[in-house]
Protein backbone atom coordinates (compact mmCIF):
# COMPACT_ATOMS: atom_id res chain seq x y z
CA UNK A 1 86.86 133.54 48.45
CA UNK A 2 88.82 130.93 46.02
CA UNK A 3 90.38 132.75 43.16
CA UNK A 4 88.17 130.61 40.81
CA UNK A 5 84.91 132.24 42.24
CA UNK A 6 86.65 135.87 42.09
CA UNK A 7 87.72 134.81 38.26
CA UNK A 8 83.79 134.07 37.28
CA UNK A 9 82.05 137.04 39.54
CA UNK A 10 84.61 139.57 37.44
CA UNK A 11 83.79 137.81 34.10
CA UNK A 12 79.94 138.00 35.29
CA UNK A 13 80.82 142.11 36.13
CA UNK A 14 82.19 142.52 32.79
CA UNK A 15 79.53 140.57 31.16
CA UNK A 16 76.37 143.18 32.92
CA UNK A 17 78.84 146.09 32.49
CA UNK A 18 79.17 145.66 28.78
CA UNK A 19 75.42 144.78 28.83
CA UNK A 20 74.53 148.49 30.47
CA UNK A 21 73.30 146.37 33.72
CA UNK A 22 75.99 147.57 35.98
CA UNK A 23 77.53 150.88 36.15
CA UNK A 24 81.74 150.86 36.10
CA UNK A 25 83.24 150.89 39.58
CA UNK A 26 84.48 154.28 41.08
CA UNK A 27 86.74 155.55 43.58
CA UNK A 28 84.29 156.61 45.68
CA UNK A 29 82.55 153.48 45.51
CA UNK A 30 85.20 151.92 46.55
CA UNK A 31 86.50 154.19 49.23
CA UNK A 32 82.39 153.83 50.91
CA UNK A 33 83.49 149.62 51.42
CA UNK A 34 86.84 150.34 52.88
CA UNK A 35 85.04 152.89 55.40
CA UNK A 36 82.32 150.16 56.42
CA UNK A 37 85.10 146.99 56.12
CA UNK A 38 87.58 149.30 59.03
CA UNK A 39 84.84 150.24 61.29
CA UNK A 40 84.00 146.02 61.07
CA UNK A 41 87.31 145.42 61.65
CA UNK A 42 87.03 147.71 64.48
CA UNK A 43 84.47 146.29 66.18
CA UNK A 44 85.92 142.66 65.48
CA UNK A 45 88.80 143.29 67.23
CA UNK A 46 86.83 144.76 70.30
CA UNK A 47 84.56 141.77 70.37
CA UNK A 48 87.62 139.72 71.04
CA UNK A 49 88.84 141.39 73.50
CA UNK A 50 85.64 141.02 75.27
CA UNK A 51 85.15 137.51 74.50
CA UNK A 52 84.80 135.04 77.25
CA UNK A 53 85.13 131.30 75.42
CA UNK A 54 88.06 130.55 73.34
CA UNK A 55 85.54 128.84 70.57
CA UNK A 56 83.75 132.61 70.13
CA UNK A 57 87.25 134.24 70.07
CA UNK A 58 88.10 131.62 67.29
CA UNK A 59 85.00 132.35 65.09
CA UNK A 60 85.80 135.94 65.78
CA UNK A 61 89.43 136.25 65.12
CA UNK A 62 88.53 134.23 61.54
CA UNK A 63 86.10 136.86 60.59
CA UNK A 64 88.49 139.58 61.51
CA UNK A 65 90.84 137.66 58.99
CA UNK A 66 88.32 137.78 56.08
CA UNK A 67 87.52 141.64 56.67
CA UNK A 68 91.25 142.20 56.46
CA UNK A 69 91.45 140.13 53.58
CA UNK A 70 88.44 142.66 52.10
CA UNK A 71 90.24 145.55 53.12
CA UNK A 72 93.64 144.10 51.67
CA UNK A 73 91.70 143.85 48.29
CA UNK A 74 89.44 147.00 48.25
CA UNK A 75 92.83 148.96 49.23
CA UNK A 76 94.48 147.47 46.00
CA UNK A 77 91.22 148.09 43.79
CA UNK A 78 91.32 151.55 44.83
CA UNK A 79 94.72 151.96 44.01
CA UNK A 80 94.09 150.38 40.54
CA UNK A 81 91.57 152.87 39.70
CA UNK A 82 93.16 155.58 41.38
């Protein structure tokens, strides 16, 4: 994700959190992602150890990149609100 999109889907949080639409992010919330994104990342990484074509292992090895990314991020949220 570009940092413009990240910019304009926290001004659209804000913008339903000040509204009452959205309730304000928590710890916990947080901490639920990071347990889903590591058990992804998981079960990424054993995917490409199975895979059999280089082009799968490619796709896979780029989505183990975003989830890392995601984990990356969610690990410095948590720490934010922490």
């Amino acid at each position: 994700m570009g940092l413009k999109k990240l910019a304009d889907k926290v001004t659209d949080y804000n913008a339903r959190l000040d509204s009452g639409k959205a309730s304000r992010i928590t710890p916990s919330h947080v901490e639920k992602v990071l347990r889903k994104l590591r058990v992804k990342s998981t079960e990424l990484e054993a995917e490409i150890a199975a895979a059999s074509s280089a082009k799968k292992k490619a796709r896979l090895e780029s989505k183990l990149g975003i989830a890392r990314t995601h984990i990356a991020r969610a690990e410095w949220l948590l720490k934010e609100l922490g």
